[in-house]
C-alpha atoms as a PDB file:
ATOM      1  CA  UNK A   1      44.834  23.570 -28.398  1.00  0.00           C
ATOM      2  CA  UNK A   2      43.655  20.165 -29.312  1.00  0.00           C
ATOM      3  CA  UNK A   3      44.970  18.661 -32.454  1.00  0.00           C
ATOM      4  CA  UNK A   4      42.201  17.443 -34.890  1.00  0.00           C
ATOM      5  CA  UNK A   5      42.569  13.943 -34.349  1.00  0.00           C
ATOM      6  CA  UNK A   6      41.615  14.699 -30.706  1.00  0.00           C
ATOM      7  CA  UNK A   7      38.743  16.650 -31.670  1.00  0.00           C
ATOM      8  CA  UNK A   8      37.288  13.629 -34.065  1.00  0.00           C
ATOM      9  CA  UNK A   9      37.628  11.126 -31.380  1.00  0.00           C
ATOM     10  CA  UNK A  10      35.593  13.801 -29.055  1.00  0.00           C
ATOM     11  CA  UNK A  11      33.021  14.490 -31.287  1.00  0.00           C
ATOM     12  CA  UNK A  12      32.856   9.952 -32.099  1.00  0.00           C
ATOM     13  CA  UNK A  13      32.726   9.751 -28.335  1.00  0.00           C
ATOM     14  CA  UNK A  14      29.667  12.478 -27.684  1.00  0.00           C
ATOM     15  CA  UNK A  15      27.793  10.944 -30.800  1.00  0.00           C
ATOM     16  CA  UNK A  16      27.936   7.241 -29.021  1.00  0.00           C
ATOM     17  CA  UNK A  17      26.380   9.034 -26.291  1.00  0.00           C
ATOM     18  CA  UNK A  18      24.065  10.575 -28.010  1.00  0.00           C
ATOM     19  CA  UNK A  19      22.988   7.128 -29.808  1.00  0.00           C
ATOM     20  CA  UNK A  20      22.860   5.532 -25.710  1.00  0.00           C
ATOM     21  CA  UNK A  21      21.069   8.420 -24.339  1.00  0.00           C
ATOM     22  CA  UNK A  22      18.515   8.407 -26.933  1.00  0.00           C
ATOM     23  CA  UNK A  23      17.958   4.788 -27.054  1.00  0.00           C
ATOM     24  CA  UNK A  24      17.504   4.707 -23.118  1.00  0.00           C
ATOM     25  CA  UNK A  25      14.677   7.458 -23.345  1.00  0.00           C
ATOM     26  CA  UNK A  26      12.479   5.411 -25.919  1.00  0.00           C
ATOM     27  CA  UNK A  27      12.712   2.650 -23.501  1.00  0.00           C
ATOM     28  CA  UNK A  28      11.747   4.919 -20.628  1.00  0.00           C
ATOM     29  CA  UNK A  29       8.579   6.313 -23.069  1.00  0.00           C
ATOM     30  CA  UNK A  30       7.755   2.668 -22.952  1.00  0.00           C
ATOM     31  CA  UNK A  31       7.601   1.720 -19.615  1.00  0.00           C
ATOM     32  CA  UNK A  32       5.969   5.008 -19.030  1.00  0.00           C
ATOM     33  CA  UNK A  33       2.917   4.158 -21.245  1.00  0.00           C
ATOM     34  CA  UNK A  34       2.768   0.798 -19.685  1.00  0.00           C
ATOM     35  CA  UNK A  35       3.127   2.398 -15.506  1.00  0.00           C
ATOM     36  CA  UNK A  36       0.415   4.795 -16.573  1.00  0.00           C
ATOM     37  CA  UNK A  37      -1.580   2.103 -17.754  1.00  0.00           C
ATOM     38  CA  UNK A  38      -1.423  -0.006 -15.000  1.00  0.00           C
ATOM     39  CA  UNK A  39      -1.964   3.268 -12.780  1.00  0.00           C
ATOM     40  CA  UNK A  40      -4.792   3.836 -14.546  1.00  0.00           C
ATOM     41  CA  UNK A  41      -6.202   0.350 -14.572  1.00  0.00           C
ATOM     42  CA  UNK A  42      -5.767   0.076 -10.764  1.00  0.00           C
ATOM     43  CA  UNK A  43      -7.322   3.333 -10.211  1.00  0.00           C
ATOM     44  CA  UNK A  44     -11.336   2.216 -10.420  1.00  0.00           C
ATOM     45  CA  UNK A  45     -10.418  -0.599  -7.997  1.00  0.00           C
ATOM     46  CA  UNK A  46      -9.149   2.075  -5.310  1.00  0.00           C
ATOM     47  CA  UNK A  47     -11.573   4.210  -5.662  1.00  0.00           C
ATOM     48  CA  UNK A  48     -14.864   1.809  -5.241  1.00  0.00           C
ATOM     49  CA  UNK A  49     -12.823  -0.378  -2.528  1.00  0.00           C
ATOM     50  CA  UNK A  50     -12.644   3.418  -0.449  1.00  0.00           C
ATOM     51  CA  UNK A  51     -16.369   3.627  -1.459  1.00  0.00           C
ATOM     52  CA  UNK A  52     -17.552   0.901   0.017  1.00  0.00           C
ATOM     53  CA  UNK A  53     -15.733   1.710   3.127  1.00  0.00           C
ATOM     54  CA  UNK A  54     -17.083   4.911   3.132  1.00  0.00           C
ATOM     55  CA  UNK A  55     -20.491   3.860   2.927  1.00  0.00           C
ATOM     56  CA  UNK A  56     -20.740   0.605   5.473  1.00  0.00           C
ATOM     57  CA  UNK A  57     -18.803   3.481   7.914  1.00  0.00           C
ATOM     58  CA  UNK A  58     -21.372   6.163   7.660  1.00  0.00           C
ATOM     59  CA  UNK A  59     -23.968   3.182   8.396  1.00  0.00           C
ATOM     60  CA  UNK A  60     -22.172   2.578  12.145  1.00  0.00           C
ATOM     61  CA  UNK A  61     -20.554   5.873  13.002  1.00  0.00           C
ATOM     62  CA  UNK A  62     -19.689   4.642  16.386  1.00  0.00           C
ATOM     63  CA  UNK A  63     -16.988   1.675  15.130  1.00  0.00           C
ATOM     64  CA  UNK A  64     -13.237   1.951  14.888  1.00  0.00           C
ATOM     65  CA  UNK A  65     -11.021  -0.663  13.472  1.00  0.00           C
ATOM     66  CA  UNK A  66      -7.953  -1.696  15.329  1.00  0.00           C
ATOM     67  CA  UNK A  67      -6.114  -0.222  12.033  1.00  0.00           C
ATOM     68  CA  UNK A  68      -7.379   3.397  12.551  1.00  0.00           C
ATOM     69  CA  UNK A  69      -6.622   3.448  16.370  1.00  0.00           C
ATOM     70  CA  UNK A  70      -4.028   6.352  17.491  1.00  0.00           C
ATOM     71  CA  UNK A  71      -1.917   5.831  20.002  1.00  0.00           C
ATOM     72  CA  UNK A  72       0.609   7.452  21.514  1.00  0.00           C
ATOM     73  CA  UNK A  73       3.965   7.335  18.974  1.00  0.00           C
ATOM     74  CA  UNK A  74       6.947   5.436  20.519  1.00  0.00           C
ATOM     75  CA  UNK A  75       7.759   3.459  17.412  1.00  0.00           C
ATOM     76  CA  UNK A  76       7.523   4.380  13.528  1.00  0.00           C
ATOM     77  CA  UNK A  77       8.416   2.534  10.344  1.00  0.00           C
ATOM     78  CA  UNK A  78       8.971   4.257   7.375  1.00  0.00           C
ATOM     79  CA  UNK A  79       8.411   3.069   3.830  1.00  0.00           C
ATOM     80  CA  UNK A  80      10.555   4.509   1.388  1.00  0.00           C
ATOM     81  CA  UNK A  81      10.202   3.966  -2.558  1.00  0.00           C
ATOM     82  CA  UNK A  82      13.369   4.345  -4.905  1.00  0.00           C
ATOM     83  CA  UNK A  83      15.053   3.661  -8.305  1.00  0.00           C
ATOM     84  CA  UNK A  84      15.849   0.249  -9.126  1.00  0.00           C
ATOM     85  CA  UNK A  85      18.152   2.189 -11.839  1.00  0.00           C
ATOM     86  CA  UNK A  86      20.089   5.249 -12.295  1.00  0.00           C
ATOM     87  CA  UNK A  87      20.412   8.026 -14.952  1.00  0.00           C
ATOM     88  CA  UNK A  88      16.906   9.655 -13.574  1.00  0.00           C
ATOM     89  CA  UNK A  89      18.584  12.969 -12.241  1.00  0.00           C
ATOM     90  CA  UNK A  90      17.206  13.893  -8.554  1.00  0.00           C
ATOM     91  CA  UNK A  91      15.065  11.423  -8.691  1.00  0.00           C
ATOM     92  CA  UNK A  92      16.855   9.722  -5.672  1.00  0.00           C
ATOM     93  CA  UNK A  93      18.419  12.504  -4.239  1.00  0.00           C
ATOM     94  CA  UNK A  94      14.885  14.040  -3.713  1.00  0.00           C
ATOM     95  CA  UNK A  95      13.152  11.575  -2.280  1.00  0.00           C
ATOM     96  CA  UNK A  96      16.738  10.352   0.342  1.00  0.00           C
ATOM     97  CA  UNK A  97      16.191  14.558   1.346  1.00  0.00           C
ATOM     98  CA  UNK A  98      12.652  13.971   2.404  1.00  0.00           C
ATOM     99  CA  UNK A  99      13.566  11.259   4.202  1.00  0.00           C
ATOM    100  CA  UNK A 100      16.600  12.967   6.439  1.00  0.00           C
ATOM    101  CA  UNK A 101      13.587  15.873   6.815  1.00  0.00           C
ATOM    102  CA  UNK A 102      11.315  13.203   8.395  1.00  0.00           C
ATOM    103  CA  UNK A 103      14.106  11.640  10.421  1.00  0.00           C
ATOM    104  CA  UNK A 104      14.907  15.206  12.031  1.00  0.00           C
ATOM    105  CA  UNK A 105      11.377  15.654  13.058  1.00  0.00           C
ATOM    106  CA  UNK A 106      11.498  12.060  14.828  1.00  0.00           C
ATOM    107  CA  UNK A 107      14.886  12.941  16.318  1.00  0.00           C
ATOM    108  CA  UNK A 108      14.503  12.742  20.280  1.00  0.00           C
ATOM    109  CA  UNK A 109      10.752  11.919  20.585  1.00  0.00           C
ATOM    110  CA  UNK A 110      10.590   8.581  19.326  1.00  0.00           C
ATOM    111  CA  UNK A 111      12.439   5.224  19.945  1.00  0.00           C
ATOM    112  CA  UNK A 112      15.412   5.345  18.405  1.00  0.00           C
ATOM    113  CA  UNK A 113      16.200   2.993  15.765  1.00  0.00           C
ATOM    114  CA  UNK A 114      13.764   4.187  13.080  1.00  0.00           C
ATOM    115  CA  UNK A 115      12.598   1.194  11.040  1.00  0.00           C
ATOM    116  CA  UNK A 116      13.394   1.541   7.599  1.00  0.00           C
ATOM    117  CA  UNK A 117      11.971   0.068   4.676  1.00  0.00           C
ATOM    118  CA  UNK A 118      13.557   0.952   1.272  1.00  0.00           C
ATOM    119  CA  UNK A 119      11.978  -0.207  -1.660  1.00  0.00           C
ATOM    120  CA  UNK A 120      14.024   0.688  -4.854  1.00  0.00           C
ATOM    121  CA  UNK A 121      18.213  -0.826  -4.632  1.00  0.00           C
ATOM    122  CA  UNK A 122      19.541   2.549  -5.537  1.00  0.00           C
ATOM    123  CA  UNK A 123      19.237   4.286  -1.739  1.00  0.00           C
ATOM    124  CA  UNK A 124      20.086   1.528   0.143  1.00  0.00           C
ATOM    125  CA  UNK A 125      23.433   1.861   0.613  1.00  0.00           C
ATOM    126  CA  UNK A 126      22.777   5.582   1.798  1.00  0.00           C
ATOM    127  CA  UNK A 127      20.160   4.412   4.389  1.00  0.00           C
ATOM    128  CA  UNK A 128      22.265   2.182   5.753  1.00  0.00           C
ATOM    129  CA  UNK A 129      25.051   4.783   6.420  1.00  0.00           C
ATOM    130  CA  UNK A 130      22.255   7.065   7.704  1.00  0.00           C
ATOM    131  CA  UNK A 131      22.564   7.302  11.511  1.00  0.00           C
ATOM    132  CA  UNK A 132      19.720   6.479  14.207  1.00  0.00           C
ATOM    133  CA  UNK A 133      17.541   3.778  11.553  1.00  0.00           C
ATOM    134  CA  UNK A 134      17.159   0.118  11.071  1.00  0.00           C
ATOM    135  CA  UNK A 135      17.441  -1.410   7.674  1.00  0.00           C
ATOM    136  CA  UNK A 136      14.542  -3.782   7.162  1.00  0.00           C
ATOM    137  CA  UNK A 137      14.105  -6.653   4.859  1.00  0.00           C
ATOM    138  CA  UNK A 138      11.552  -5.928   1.933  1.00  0.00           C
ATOM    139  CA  UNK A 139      10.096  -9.225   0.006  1.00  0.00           C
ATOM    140  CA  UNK A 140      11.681 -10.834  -2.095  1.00  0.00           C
ATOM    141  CA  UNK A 141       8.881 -11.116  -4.226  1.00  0.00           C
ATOM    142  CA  UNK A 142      10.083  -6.884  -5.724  1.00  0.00           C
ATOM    143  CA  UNK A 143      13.281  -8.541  -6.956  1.00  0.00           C
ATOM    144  CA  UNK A 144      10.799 -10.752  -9.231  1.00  0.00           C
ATOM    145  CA  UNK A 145       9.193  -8.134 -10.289  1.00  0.00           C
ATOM    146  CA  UNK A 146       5.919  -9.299  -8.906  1.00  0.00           C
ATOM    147  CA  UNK A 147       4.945  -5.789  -7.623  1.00  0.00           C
ATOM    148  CA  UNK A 148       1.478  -5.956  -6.733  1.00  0.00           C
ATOM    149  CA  UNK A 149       2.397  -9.151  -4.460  1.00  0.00           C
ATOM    150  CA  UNK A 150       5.217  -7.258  -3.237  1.00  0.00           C
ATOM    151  CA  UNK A 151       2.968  -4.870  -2.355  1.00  0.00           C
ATOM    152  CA  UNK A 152       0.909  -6.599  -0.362  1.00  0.00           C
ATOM    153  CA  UNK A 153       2.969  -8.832   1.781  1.00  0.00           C
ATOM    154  CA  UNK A 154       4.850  -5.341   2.389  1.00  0.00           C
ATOM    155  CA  UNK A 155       1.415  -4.187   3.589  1.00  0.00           C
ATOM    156  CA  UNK A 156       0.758  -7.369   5.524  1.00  0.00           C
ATOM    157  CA  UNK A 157       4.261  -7.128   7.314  1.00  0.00           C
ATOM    158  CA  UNK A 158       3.176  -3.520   8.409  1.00  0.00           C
ATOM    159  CA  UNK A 159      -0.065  -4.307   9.277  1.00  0.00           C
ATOM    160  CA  UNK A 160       0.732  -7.325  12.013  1.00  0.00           C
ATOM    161  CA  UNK A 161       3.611  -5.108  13.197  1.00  0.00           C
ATOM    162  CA  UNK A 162       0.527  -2.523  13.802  1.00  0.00           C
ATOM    163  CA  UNK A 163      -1.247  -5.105  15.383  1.00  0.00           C
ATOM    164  CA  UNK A 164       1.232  -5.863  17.678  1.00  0.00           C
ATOM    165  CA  UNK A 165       1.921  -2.636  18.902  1.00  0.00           C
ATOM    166  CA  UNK A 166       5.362  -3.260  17.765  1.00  0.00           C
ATOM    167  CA  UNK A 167       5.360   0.084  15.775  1.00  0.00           C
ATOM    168  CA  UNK A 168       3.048   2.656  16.488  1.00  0.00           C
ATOM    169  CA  UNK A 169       2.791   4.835  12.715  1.00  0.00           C
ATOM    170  CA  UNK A 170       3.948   3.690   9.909  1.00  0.00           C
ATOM    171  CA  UNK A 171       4.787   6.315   6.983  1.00  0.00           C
ATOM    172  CA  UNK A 172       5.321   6.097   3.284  1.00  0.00           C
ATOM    173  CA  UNK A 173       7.855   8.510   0.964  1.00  0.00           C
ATOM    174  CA  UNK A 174       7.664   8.365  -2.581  1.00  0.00           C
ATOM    175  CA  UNK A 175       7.356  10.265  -5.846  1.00  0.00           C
ATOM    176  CA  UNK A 176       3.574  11.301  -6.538  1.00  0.00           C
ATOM    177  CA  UNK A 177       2.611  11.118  -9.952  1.00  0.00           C
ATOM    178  CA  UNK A 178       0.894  14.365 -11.675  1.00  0.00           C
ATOM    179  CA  UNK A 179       1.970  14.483 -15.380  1.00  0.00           C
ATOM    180  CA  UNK A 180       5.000  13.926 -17.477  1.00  0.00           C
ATOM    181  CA  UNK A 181       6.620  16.713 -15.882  1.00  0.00           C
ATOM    182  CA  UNK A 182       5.993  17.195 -12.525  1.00  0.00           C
ATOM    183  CA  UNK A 183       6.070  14.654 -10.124  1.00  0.00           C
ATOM    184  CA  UNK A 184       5.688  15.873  -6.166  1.00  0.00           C
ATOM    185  CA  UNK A 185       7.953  14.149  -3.319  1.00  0.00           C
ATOM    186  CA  UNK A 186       5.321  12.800  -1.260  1.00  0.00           C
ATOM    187  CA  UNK A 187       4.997  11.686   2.641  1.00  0.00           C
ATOM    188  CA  UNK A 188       1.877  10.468   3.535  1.00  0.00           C
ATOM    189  CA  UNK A 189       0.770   8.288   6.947  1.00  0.00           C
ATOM    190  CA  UNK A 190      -0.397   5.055   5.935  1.00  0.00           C
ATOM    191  CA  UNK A 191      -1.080   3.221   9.821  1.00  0.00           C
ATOM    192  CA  UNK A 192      -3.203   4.221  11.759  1.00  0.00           C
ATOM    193  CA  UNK A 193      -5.041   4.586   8.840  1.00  0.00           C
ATOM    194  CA  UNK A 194      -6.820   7.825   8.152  1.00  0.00           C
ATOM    195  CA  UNK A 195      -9.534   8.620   6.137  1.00  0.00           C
ATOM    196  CA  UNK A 196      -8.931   9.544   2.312  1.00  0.00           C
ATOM    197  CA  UNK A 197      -9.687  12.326   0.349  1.00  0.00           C
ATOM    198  CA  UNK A 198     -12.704  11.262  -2.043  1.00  0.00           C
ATOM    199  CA  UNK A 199     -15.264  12.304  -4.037  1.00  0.00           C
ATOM    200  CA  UNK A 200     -18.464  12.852  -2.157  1.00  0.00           C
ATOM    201  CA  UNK A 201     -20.963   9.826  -2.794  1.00  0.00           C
ATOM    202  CA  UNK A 202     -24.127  11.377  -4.708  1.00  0.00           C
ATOM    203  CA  UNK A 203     -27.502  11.798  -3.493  1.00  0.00           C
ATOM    204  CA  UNK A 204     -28.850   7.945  -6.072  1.00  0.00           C
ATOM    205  CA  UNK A 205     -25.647   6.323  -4.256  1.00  0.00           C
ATOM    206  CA  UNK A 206     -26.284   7.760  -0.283  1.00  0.00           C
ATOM    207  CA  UNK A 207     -29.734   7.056  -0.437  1.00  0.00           C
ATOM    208  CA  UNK A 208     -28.856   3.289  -2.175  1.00  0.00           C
ATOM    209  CA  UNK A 209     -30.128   0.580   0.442  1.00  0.00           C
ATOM    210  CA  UNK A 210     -27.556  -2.147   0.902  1.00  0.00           C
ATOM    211  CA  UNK A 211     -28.362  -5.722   3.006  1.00  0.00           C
ATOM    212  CA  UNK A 212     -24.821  -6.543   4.540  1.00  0.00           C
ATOM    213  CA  UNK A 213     -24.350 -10.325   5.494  1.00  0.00           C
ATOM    214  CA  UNK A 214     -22.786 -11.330   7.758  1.00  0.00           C
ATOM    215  CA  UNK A 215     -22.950  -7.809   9.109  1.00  0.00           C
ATOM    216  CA  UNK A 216     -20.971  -4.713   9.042  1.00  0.00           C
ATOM    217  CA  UNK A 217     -18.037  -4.857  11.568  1.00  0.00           C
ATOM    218  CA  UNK A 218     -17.110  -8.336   9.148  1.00  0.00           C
ATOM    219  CA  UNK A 219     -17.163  -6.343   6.607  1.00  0.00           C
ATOM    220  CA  UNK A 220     -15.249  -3.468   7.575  1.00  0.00           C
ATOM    221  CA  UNK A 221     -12.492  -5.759   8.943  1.00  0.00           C
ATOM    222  CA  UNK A 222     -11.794  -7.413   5.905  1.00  0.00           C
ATOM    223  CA  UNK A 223     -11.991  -4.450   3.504  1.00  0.00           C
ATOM    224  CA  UNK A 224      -9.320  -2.244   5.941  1.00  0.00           C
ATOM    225  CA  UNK A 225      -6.416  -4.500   4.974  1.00  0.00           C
ATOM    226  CA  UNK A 226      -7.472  -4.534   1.506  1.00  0.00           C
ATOM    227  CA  UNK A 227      -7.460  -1.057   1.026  1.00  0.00           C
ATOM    228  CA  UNK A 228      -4.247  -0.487   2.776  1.00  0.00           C
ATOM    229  CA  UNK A 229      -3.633  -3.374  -0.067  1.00  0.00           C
ATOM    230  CA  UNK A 230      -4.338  -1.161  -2.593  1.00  0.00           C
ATOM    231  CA  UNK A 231      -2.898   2.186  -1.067  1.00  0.00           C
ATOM    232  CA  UNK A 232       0.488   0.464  -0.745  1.00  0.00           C
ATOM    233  CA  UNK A 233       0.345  -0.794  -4.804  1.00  0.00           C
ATOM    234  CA  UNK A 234      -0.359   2.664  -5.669  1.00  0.00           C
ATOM    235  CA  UNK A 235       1.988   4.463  -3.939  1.00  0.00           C
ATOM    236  CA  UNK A 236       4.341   1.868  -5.910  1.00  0.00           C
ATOM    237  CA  UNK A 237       2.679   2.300  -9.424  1.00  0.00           C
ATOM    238  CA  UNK A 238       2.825   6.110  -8.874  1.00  0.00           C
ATOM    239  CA  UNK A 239       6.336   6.082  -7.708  1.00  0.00           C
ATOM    240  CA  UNK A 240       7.691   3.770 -10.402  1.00  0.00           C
ATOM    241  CA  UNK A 241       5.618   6.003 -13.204  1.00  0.00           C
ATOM    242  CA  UNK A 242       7.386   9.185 -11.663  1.00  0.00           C
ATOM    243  CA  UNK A 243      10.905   7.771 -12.176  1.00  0.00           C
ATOM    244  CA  UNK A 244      10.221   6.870 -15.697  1.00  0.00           C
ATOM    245  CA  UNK A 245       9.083  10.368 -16.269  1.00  0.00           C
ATOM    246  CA  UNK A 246      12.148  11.546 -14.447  1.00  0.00           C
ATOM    247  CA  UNK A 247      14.821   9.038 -16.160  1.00  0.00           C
ATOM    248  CA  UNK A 248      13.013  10.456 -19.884  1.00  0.00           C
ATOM    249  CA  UNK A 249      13.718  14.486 -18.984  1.00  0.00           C
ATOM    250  CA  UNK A 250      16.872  13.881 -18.039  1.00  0.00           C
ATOM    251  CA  UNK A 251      17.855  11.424 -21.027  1.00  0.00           C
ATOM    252  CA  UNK A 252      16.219  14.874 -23.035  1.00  0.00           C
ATOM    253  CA  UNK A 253      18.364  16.765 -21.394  1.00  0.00           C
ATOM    254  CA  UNK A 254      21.154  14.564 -22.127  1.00  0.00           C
ATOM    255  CA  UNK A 255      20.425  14.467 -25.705  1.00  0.00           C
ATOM    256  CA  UNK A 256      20.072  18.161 -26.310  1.00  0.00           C
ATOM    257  CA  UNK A 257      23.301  19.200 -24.378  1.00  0.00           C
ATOM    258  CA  UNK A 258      24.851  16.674 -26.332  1.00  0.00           C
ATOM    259  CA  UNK A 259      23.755  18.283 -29.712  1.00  0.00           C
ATOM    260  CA  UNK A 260      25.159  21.513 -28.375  1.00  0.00           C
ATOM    261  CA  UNK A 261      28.279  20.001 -27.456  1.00  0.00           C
ATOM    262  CA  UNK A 262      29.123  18.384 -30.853  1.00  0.00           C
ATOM    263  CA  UNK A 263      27.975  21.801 -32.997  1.00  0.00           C
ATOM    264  CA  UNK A 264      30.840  23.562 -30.922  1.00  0.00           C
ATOM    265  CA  UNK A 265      33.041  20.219 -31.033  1.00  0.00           C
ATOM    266  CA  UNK A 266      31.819  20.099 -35.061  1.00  0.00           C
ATOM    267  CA  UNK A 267      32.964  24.761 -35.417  1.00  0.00           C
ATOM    268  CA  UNK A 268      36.350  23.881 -33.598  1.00  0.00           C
ATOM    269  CA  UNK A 269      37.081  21.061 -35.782  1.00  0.00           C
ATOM    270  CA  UNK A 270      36.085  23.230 -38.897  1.00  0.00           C
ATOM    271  CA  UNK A 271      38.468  26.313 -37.742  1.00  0.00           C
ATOM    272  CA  UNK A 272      41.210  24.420 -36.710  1.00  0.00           C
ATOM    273  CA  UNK A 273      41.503  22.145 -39.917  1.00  0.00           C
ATOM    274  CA  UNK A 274      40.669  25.320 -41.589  1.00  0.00           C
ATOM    275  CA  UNK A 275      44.160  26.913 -40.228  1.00  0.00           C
ATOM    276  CA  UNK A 276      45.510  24.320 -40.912  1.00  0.00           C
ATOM    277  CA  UNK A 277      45.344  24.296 -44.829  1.00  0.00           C
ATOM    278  CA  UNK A 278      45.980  27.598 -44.613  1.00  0.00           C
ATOM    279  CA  UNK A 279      49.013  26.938 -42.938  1.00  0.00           C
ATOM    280  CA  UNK A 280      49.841  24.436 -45.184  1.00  0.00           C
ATOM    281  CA  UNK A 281      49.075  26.234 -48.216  1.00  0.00           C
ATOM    282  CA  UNK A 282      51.331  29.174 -46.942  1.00  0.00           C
ATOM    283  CA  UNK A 283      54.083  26.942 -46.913  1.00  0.00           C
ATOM    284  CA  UNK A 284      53.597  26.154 -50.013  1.00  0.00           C
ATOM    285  CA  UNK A 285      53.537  30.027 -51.432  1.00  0.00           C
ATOM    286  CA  UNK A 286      56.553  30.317 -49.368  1.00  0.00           C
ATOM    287  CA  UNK A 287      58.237  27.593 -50.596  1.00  0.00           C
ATOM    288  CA  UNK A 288      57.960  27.936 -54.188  1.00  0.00           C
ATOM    289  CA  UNK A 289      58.717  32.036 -54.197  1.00  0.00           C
ATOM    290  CA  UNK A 290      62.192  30.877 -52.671  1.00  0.00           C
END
């Protein structure tokens, strides 16, 4: 049984825990209100960027861009966003499973090394000790923190690879944001690019007559890379909003098995010093009836 002195320096050590554990998920709750507002904030960009290219494409049905042509898959590059940081449960584990999953589905009808792109320090060391891929270099410009740039000469890098026919399909993993608690582990084909889910454009904005200069085709090529841009920032933005979410439940989780753990620290302290006066005072009794 653990003497009481032992039992005070548990219940010290779980309270400093609690203070750290605490502490780390207001700072989370932070940079969750600030990921949701830049989410949210990029979100109206996105969504008239794919509306444009929705409407110039239903005015020439007959064009493809060089980014939406399917070919054959020899090559593939896969994007993977991660944790900078730890403490976010799963988080990692979920999204390193998804991308084994997708690796066993290449396995034996693609080129083998996979190229790998991991975005996020905390599963790099994994992919590297994961057999059959190729670690590739990610911008510098994440390690700045200047996401959005990161983003995009990411996106860029991808994109000439594309063009070159050095990779065939390039596919992105990552946490999908849906609320504070759940978040969905995502994989999603970014190139050859595929048409996106969106609303339907109403009747005022089909029937809307637009005068394109210089002309469509122009048009279409330059807003392709920019919404593969965009696509690439968000899966980033949603990704880094699901580990905050993910890094606050846990610290929760933390916190309340912490409070459990120091009321039963707290009732075995109590009983033991408890038999202990007893003890004491039954020495005492004993003492002074002899």
């Amino acid at each position: 049984m653990a003497s009481t002195r032992e039992l005070k320096g548990r219940i010290s050590s779980v309270h400093s825990s609690q203070k750290i554990t605490g502490a780390m998920k207001m700072i989370s709750s932070a940079r969750l209100r600030k990921s949701e507002n830049a989410l949210n904030h990029a979100r109206p960009y996105m969504e008239q960027l794919q509306n444009i290219l929705d409407h110039i494409a239903s005015e020439i049905n007959d064009y493809q861009s060089p980014l939406s042509l399917d070919r054959p898959v020899q090559r593939v590059a896969i994007v993977i966003f991660a944790a900078n940081e730890g403490l976010c449960g799963a988080f990692n584990l979920l999204l390193y499973k998804k991308l084994l999953e997708t690796l066993k589905e290449y396995d034996g009808k693609v080129k083998s090394p996979i190229s790998v792109y991991p975005v996020g320090r905390k599963l790099v060391n994994d992919i590297k000790r994961t057999r059959g891929v190729e670690v590739m270099p990610i911008p510098d410009l994440f390690e700045k923190k200047q996401y959005a740039e990161g983003a995009t000469a990411l996106a860029d890098e991808l994109i000439r690879r594309f063009l070159e026919k050095d990779v065939d399909r390039v596919e992105v993993i990552y946490a999908h944001y849906k609320s504070m608690g759940t978040q969905i582990i995502s994989r999603e084909q970014l190139l050859p690019w595929v048409p996106q889910e969106t609303k339907a454009l109403s009747d005022k904005e089909r029937n809307k007559v637009y005068i394109y200069e210089p002309d469509c085709e122009e048009i279409l090529e330059t807003i392709y890379p920019l919404v593969i841009h965009s696509t690439m920032y968000r899966y980033l933005l949603e990704n880094q909003t699901s580990e905050q979410a993910s890094r606050i439940l846990s610290m929760q989780m933390a916190n309340d098995n912490a409070i459990k753990l120091l009321k039963n620290l707290q009732l075995e302290y109590n009983k033991l010093r408890q038999q202990n006066i007893t003890a004491e005072l039954m020495d005492i009794v004993g003492g002074s009836i002899e």
